[in-house]
Each structure stands twice: as structure tokens, then as C-alpha cells.
N, C-alpha and C. Protein backbone atom coordinates (compact mmCIF):
# COMPACT_ATOMS: atom_id res chain seq x y z
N UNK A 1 -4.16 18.26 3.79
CA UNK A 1 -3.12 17.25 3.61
C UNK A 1 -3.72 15.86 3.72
N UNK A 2 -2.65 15.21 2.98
CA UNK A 2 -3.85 13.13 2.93
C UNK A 2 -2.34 13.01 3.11
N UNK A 3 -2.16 11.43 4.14
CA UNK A 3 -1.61 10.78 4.29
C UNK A 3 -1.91 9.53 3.71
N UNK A 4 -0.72 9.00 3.31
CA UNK A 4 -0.52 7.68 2.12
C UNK A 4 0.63 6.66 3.28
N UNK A 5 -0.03 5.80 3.64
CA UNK A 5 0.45 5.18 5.03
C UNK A 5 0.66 3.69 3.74
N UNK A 6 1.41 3.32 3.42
CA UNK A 6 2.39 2.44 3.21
C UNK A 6 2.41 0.84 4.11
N UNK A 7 2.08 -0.24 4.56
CA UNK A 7 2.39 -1.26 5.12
C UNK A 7 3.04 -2.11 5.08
N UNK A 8 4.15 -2.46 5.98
CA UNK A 8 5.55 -3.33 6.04
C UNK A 8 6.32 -3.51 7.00
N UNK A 9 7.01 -4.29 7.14
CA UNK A 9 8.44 -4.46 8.02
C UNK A 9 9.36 -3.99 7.66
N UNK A 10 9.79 -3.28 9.08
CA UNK A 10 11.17 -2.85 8.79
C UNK A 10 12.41 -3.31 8.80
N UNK A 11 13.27 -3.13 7.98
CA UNK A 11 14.71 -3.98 8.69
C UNK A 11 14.75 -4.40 6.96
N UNK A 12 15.90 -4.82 6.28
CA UNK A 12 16.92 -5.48 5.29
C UNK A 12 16.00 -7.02 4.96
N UNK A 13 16.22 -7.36 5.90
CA UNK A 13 15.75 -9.09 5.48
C UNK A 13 14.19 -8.87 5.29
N UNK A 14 13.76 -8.03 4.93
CA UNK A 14 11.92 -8.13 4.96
C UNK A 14 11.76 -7.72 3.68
N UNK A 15 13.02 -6.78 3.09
CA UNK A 15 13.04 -5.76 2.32
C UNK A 15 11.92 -6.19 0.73
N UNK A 16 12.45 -7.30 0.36
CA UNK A 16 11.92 -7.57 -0.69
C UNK A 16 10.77 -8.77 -0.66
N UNK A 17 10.15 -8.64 0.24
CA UNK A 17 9.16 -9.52 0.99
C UNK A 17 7.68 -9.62 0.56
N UNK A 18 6.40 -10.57 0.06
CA UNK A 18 5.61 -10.06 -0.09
C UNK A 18 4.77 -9.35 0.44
N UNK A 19 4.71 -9.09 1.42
CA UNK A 19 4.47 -8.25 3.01
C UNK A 19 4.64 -7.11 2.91
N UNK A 20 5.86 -6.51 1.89
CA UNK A 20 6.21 -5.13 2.24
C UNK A 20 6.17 -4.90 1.18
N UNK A 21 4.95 -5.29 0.28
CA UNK A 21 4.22 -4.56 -1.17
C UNK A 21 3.77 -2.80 -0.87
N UNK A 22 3.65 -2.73 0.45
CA UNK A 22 3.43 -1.18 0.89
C UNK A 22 4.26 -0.10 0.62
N UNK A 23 5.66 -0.66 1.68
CA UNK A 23 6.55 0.21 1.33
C UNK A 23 6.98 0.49 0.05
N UNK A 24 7.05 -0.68 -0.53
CA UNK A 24 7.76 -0.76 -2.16
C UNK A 24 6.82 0.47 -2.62
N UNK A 25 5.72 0.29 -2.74
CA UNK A 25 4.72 1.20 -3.49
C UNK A 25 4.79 2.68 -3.04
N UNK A 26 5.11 3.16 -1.56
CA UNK A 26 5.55 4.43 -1.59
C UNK A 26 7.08 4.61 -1.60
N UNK A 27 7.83 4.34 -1.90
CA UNK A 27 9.34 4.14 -2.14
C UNK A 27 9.32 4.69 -3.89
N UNK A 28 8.21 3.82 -4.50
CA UNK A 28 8.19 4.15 -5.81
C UNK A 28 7.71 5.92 -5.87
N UNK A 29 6.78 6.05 -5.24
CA UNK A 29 5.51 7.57 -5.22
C UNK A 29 7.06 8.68 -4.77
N UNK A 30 7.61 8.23 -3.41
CA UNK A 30 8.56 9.29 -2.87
C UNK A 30 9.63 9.20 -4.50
N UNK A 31 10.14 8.36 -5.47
CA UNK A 31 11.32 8.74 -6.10
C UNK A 31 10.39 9.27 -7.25
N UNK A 32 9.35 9.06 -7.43
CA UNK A 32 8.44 9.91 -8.43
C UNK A 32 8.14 11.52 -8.40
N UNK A 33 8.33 11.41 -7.28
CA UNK A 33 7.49 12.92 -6.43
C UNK A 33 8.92 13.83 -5.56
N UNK A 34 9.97 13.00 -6.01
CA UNK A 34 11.36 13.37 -5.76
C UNK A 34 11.30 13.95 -3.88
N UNK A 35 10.57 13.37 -2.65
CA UNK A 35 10.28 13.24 -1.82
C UNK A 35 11.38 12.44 -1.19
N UNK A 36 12.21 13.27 0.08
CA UNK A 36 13.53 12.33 0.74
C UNK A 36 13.04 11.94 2.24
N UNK A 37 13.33 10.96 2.69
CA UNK A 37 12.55 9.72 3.72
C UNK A 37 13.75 10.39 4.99
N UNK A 38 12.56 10.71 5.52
CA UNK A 38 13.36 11.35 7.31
C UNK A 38 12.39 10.21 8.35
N UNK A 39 13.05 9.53 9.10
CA UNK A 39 12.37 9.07 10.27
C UNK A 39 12.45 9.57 11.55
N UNK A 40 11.14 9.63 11.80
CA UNK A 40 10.33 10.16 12.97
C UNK A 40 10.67 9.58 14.17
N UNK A 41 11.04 9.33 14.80
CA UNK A 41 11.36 8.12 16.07
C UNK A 41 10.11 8.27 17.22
N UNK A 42 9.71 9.49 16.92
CA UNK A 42 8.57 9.68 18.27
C UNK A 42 6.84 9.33 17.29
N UNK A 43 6.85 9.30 15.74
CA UNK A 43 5.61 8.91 15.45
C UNK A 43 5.82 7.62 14.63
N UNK A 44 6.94 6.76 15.35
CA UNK A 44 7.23 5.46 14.55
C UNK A 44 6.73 5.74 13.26
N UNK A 45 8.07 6.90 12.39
CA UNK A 45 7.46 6.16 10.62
C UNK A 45 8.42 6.91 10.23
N UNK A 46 8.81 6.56 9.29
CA UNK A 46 9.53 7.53 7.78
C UNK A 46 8.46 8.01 7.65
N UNK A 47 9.10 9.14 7.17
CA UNK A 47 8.10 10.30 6.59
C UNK A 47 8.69 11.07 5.21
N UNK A 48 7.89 11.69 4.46
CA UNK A 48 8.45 12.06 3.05
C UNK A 48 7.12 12.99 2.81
N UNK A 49 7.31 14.10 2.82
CA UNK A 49 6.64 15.05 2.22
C UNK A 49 6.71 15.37 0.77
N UNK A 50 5.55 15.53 -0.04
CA UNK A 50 5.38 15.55 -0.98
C UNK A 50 4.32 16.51 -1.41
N UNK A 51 4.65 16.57 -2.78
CA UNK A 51 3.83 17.22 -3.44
C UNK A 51 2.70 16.93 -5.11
N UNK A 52 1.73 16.95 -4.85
CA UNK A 52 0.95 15.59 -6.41
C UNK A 52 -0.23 16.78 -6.53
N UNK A 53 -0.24 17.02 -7.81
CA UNK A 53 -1.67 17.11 -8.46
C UNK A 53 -2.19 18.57 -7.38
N UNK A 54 -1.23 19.42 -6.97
CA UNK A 54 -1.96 19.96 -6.03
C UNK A 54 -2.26 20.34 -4.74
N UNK A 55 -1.87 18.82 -4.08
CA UNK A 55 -2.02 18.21 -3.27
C UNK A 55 -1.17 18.31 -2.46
N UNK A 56 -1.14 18.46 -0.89
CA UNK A 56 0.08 18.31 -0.09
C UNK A 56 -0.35 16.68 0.38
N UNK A 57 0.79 15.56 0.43
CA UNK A 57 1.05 14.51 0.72
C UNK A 57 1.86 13.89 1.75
N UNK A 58 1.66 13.26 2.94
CA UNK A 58 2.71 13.28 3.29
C UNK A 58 2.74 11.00 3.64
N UNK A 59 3.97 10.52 2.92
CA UNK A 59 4.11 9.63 2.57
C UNK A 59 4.85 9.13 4.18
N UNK A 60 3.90 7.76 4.29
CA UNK A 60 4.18 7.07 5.88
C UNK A 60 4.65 5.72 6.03
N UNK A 61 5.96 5.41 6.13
CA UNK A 61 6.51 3.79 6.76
C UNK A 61 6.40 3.59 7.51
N UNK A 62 5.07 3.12 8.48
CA UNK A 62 5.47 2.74 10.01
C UNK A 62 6.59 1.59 9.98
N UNK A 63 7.00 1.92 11.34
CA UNK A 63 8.39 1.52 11.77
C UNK A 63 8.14 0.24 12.36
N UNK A 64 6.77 0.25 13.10
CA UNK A 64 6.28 -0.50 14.33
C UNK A 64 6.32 -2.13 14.39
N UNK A 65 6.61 -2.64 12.97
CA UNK A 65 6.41 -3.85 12.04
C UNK A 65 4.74 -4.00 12.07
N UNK A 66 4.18 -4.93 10.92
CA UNK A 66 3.39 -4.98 10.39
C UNK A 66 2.05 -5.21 11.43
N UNK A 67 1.98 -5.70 12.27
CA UNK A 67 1.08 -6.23 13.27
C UNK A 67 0.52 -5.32 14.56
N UNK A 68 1.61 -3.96 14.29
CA UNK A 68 1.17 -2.60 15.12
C UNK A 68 1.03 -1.92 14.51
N UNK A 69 1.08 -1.42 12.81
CA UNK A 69 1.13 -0.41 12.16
C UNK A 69 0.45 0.79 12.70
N UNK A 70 -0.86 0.11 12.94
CA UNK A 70 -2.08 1.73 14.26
C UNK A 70 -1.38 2.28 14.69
N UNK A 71 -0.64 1.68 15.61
CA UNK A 71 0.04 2.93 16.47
C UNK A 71 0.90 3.88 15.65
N UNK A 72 1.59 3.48 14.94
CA UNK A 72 2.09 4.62 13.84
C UNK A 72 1.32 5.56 13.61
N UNK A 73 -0.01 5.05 12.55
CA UNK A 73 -0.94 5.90 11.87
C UNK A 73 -1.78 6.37 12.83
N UNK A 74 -2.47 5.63 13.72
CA UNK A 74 -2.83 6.64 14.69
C UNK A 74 -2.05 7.95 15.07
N UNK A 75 -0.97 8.00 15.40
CA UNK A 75 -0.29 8.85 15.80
C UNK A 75 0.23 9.84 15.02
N UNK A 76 0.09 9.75 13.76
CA UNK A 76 0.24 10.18 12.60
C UNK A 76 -1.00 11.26 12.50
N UNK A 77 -2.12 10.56 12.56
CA UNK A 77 -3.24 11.24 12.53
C UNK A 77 -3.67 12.32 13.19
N UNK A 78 -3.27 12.33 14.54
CA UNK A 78 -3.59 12.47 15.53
C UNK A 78 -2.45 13.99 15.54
N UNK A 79 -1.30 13.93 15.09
CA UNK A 79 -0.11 14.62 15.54
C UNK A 79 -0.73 15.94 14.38
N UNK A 80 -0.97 14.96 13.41
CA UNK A 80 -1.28 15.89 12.19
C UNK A 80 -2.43 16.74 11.59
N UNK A 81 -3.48 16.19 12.84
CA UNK A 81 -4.57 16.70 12.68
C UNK A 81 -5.71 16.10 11.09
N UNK A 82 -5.04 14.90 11.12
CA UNK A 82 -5.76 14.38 9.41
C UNK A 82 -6.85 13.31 10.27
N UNK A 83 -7.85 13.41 9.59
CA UNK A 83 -9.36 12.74 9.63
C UNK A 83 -8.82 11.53 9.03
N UNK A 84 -9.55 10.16 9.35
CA UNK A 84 -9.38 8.82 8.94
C UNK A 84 -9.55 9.13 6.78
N UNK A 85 -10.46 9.60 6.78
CA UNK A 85 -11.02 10.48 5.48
C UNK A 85 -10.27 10.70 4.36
N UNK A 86 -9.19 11.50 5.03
CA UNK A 86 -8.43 12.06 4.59
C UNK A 86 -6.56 10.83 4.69
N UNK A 87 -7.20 9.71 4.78
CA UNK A 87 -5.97 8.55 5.11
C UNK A 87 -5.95 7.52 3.58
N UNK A 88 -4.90 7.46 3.09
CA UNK A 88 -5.18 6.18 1.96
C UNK A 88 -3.41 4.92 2.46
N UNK A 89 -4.01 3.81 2.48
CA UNK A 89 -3.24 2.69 2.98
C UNK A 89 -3.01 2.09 1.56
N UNK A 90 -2.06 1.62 1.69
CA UNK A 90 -1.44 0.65 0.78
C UNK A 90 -1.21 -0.49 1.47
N UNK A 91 -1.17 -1.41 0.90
CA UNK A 91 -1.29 -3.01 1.61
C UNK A 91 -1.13 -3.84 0.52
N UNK A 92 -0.73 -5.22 1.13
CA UNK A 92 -0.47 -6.40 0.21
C UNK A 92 -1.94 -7.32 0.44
N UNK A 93 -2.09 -8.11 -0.77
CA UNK A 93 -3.35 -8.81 -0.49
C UNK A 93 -3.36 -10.48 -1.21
N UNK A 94 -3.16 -11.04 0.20
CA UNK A 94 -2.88 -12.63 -0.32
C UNK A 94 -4.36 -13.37 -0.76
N UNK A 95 -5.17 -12.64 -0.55
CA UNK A 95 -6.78 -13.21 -0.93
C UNK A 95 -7.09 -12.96 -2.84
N UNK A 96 -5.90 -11.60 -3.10
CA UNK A 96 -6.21 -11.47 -4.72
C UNK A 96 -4.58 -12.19 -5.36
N UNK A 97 -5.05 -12.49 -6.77
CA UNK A 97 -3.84 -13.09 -7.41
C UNK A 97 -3.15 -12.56 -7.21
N UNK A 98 -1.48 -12.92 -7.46
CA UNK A 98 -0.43 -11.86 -7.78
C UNK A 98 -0.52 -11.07 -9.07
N UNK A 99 -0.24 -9.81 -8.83
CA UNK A 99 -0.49 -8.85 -10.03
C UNK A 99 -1.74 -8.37 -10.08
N UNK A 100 -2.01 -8.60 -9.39
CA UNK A 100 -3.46 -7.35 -9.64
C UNK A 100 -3.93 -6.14 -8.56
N UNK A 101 -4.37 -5.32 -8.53
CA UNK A 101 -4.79 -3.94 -7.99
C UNK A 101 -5.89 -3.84 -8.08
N UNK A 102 -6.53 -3.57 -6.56
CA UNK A 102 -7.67 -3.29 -6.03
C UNK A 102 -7.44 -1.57 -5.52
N UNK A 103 -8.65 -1.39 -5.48
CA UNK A 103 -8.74 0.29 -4.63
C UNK A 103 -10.38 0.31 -3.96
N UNK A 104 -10.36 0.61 -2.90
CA UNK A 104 -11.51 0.23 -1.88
C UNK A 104 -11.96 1.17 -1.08
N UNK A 105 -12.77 2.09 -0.73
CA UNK A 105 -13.00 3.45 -0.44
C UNK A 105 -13.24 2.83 1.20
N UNK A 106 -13.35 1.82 1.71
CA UNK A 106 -13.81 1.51 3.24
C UNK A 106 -13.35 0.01 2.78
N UNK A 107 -13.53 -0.74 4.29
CA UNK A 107 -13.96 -2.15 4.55
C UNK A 107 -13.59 -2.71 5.57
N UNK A 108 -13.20 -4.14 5.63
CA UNK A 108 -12.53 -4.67 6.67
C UNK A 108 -11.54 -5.27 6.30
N UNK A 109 -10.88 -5.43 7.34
CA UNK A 109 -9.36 -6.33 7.21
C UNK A 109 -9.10 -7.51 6.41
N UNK A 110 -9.91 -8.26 6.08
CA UNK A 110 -9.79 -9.28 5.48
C UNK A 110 -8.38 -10.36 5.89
N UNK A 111 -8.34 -10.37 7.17
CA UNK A 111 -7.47 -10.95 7.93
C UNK A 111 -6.05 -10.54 7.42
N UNK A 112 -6.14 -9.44 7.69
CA UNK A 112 -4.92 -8.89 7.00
C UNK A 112 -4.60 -7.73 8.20
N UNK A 113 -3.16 -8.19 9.36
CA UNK A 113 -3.35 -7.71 10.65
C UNK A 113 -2.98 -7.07 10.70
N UNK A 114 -1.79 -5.83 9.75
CA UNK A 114 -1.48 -4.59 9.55
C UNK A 114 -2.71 -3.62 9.60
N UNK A 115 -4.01 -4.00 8.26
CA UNK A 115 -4.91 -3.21 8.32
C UNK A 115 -5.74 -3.19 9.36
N UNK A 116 -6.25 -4.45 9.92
CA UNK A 116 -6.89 -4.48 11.02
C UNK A 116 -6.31 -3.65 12.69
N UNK A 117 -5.02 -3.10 12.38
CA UNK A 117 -4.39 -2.64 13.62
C UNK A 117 -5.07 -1.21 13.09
N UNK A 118 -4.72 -1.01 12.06
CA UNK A 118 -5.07 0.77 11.65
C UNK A 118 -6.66 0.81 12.09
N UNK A 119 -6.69 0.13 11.57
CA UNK A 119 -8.80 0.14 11.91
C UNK A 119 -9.02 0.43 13.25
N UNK A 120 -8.50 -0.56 13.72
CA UNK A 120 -8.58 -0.12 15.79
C UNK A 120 -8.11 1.09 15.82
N UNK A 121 -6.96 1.51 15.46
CA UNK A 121 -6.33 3.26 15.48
C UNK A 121 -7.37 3.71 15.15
N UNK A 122 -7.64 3.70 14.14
CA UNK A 122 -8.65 4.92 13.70
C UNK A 122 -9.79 5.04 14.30
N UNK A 123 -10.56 3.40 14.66
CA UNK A 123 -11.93 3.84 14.80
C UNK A 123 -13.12 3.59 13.92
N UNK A 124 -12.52 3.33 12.65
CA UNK A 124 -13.05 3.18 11.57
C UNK A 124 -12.87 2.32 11.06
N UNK A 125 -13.44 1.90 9.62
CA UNK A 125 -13.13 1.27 8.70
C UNK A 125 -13.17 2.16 7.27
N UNK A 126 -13.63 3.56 7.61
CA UNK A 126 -13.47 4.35 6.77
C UNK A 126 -12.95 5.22 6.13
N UNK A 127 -11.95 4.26 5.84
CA UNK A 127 -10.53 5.35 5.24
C UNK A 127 -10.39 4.43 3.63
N UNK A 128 -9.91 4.41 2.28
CA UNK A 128 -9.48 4.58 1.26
C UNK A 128 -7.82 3.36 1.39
N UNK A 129 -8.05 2.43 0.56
CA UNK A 129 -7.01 1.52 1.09
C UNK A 129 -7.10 1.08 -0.90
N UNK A 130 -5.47 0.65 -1.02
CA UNK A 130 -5.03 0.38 -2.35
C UNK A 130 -4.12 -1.02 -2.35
N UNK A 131 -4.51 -1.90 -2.21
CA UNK A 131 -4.13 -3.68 -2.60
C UNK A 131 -3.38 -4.01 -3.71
N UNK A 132 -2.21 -4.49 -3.66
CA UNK A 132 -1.57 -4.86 -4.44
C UNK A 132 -1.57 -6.86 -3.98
N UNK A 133 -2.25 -7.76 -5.18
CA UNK A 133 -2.39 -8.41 -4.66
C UNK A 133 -1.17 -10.08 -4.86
N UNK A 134 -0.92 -10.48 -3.96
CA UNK A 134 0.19 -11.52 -3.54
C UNK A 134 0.06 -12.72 -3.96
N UNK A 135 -1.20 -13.05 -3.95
CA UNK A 135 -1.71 -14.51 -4.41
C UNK A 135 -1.36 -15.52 -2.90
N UNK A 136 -1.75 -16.75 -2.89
CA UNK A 136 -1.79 -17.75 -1.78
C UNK A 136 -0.27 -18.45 -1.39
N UNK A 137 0.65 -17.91 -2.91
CA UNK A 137 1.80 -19.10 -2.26
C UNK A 137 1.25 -20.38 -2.96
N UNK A 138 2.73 -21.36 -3.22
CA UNK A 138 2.89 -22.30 -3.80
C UNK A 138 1.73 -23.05 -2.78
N UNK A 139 1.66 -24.57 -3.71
CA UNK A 139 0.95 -25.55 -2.46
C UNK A 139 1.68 -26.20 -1.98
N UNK A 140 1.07 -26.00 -0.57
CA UNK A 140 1.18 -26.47 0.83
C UNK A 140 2.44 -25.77 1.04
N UNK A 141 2.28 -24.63 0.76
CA UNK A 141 3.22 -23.31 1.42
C UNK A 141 1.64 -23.12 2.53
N UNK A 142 2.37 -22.55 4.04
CA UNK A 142 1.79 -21.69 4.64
C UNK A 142 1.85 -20.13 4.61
N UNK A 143 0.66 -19.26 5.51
CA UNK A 143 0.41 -17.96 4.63
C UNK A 143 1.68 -17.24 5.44
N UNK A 144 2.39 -17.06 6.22
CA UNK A 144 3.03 -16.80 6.92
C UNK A 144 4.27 -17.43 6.25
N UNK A 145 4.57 -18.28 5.77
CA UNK A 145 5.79 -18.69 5.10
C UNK A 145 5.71 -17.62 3.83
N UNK A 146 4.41 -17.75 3.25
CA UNK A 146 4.44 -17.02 2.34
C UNK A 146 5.08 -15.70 1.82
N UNK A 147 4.15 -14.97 2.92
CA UNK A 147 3.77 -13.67 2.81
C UNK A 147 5.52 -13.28 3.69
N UNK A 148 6.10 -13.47 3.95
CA UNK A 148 7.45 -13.33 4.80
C UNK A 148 8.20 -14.15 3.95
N UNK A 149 8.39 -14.39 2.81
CA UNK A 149 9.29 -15.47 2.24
C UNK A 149 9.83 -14.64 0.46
N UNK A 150 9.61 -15.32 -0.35
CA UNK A 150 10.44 -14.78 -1.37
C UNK A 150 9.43 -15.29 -2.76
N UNK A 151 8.57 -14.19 -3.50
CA UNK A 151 8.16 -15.21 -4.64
C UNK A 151 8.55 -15.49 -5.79
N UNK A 152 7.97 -16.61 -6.44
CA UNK A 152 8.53 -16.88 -7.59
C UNK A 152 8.79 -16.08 -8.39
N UNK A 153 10.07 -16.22 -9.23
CA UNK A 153 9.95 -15.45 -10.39
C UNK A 153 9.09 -14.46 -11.61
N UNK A 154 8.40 -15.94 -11.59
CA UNK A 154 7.30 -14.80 -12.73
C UNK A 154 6.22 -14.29 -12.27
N UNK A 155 5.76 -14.77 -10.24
CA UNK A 155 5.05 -14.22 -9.49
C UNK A 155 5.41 -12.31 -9.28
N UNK A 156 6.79 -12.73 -9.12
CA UNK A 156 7.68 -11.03 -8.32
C UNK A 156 7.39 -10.67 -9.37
N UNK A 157 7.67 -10.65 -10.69
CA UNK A 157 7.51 -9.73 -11.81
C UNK A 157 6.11 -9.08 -11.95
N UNK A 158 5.08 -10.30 -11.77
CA UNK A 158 3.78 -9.45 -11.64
C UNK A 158 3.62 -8.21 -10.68
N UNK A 159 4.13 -8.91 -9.68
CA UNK A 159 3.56 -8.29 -8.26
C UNK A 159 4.76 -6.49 -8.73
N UNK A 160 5.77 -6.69 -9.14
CA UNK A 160 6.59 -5.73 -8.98
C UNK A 160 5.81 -4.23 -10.41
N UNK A 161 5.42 -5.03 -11.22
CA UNK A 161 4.35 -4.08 -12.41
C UNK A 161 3.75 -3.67 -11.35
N UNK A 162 3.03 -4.35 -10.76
CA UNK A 162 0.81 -4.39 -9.91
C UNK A 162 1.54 -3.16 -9.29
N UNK A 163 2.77 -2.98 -8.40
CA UNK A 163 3.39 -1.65 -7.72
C UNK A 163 2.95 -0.84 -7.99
N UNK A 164 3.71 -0.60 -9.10
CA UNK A 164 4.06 0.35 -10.10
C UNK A 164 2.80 1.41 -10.51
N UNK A 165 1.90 0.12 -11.31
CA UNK A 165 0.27 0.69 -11.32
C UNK A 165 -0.70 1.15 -10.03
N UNK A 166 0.12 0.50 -8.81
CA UNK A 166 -0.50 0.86 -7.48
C UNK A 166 -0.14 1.94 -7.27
N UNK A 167 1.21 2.37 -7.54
CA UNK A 167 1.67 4.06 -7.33
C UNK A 167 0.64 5.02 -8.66
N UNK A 168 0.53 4.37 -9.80
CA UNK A 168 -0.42 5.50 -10.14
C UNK A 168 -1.80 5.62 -9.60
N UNK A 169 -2.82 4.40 -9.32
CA UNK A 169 -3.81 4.39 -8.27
C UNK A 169 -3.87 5.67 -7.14
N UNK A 170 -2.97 5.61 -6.18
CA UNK A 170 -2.76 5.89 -5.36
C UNK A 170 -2.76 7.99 -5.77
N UNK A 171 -2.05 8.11 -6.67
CA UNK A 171 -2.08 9.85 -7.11
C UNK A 171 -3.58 9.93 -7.67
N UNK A 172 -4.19 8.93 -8.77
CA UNK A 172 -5.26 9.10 -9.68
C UNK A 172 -6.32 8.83 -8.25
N UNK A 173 -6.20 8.92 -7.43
CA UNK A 173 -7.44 8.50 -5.92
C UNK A 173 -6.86 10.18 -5.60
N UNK A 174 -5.60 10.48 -4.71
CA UNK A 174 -5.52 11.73 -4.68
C UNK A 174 -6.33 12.97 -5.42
N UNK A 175 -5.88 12.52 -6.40
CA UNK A 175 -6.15 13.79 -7.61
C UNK A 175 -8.06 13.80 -8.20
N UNK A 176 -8.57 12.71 -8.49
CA UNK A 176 -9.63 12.60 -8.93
C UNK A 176 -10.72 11.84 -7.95
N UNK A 177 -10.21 11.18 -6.63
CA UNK A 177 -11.06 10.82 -5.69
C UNK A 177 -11.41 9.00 -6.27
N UNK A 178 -11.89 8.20 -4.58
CA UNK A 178 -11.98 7.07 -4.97
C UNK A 178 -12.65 6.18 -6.25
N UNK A 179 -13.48 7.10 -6.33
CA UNK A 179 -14.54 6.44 -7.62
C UNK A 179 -13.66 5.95 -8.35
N UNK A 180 -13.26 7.48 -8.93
CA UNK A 180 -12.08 7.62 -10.17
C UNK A 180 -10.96 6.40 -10.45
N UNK A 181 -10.54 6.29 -9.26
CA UNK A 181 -9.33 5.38 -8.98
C UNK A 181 -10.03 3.84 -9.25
N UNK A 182 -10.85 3.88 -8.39
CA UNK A 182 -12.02 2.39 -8.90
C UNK A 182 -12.08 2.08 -10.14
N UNK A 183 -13.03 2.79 -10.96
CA UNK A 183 -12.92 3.01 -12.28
C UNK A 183 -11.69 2.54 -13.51
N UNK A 184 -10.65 3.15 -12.84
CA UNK A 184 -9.85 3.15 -13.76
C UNK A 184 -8.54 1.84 -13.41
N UNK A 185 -8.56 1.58 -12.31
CA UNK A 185 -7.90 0.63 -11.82
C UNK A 185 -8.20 -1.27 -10.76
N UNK A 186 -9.50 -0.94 -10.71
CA UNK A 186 -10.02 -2.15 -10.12
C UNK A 186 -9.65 -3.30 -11.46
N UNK A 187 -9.37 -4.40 -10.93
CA UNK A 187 -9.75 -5.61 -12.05
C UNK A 187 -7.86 -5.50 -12.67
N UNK A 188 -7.10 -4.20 -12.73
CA UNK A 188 -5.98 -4.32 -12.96
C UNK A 188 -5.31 -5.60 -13.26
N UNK A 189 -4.80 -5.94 -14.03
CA UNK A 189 -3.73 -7.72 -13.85
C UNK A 189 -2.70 -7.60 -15.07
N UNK A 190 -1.75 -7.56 -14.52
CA UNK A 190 -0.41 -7.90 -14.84
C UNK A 190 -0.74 -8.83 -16.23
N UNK A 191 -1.34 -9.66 -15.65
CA UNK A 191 -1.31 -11.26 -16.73
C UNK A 191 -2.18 -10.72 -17.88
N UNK A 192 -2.53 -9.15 -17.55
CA UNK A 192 -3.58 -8.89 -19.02
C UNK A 192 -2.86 -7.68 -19.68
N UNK A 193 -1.22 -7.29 -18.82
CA UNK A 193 -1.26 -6.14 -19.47
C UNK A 193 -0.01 -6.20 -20.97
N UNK A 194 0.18 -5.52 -21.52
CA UNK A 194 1.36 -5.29 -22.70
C UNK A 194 2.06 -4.64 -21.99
N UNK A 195 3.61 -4.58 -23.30
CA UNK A 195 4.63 -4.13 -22.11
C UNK A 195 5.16 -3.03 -21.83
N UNK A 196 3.90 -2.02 -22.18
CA UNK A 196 4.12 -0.82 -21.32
C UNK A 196 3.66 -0.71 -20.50
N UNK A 197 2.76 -1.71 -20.04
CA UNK A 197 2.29 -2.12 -18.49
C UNK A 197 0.79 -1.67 -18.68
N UNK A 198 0.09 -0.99 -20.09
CA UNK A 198 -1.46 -1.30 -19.97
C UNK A 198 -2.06 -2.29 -19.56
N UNK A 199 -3.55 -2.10 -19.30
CA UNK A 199 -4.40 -2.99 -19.74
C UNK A 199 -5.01 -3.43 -20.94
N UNK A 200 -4.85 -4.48 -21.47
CA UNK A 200 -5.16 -4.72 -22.97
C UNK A 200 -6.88 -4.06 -23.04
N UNK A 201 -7.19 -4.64 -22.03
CA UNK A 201 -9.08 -4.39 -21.77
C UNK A 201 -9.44 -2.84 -21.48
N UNK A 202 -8.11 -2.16 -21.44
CA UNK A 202 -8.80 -0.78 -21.37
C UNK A 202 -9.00 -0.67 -19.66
């Protein structure tokens, strides 16, 4: 089994937040994979079992808000007997434009304190993580206004495609392993695709 750990706040007012590019992205995977969201109260998370390519999945909202997520996934891990290895994160990423998709087989946080909490959980930095990216915010927006705030119009539209393509990332890493997912999805951008949501560039 691989766990697909999701990053966000919980609660209504966060809902459509650039912050909670995580959840959105397994929200999309669970209505794809026809997967129904039970929360855990003792391993802080929604949970959604699933099924892909094969694969047993089990799809993770920590509850904890964004700045403890570890303790979720730790506990997740831990309950479930899954290796860091065997972990793929979804996350928002204000360092890449809006609309674009990264996939990263290891690394570091990149001041990004959801992932950096999992990292302490785990132990590692070696777990499989999928970026959907946010961009900086207007100027002389702060990142915290930002990333907790509401984006522009033709920003959300990117970012809401980059999802979309992040939910196929996320099965095509399952199913064919990180390379694969690299390969076929690094460099991703909204601003290059037609409107069935390709990449013009292939």
C-alpha cells in the first residue's frame, strides 16, 4: 500500500485557498477513484481508500492544519506499517509559477512548513512529493497573505488545470514510478497548455 498524503487546512474558510492545493488534488484522485472520505480522529486525517492501476492507495487529509501535518503522516505511517518510500505528498509551491507541476523523488522543504513537519515525522527527506505551483502573489503582497488569501482570476484558473494534471502525476508516479512521472510531467504549465489541458511541447 502507498499513501498519497495531501497538504492543507482544515475548516470552510481555507477551503479554496492557495495553501490547500493538496487537498484539492486528492479530493480530485478520491472522485476519480470513486473513494468516500471517513475521518480518523485518532490519526488526525480523512482517509479514502482506494484503488489505481493495481495498486492499493490510501488517500490522506491531515486534520492537524498545515504547520503539524507530521504528526498526521507520521502516524499514518507508523499505524500502517508504510515506509517513508512508499509515501507521495502533494503540496503547494509558492517558489514555482502558478500553473505548473513539479514531481520530486526526495528533497527539502524549501521553506515550505507543512513539508518540513513531514520530514521531521519521517526522518527523511526521502519520500516522492508532487508541487502544484502558486507563484509569489501580487506585489508587495506578503507570502502568508498570499498563500492564505484568494488568487487572481486567471492565476486560480491556472493553478485549478496544474490540479487536475497533478492528480494524473500522482497515479502515473503510482503506476509507472518517479522517473516516469518526472518525465512526463516536470516543466508542466498551464500557460503552455490547449484546451484539453495538454502540453503543446509534448
Amino acid at each position: 500500500m502507498k499513501i498519497v498524503a495531501g497538504l492543507g487546512n482544515p475548516g470552510t474558510a481555507y477551503a479554496r485557498t492557495p495553501h490547500n492545493v493538496g487537498f484539492g488534488v486528492l479530493d480530485l484522485l478520491a472522485g476519480r477513484l470513486q473513494g468516500a472520505w471517513r475521518e480518523q480522529a485518532r490519526l488526525k486525517a480523512c482517509l479514502a481508500r482506494v484503488g489505481a492501476e493495481g495498486a492499493e492507495l490510501l488517500l490522506a487529509k491531515p486534520q492537524t492544519f498545515m504547520n503539524l501535518s507530521g504528526e498526521s503522516v507520521g502516524a499514518l505511517l507508523r499505524y500502517y506499517n508504510v515506509a517513508p518510500a512508499d509515501l507521495v505528498v502533494v503540496a503547494d509551491d509558492a517558489d514555482l509559477p502558478a500553473g505548473r507541476v513539479r514531481v520530486r523523488p526526495e528533497g527539502g522543504a524549501g521553506g515550505h512548513r507543512g513539508l518540513l513537519s513531514v520530514i521531521d515525522a519521517c526522518g527523511t527527506e526521502a519520500f516522492a512529493r508532487v508541487r502544484v505551483g502558486i507563484g509569489r502573489g501580487a506585489a508587495g503582497e506578503g507570502l502568508i497573505e498570499h498563500v492564505l488569501g484568494r488568487l487572481a482570476p486567471g492565476e486560480e484558473a491556472a493553478v485549478r488545470q496544474a490540479m487536475s494534471v497533478a492528480a494524473e502525476a500522482v497515479l502515473c508516479l503510482v503506476a509507472q514510478g518517479v522517473d516516469a512521472a518526472m518525465n512526463r510531467f516536470n516543466g508542466w504549465n498551464a500557460a503552455d497548455a490547449d484546451l484539453s489541458g495538454t502540453n503543446e511541447r509534448g
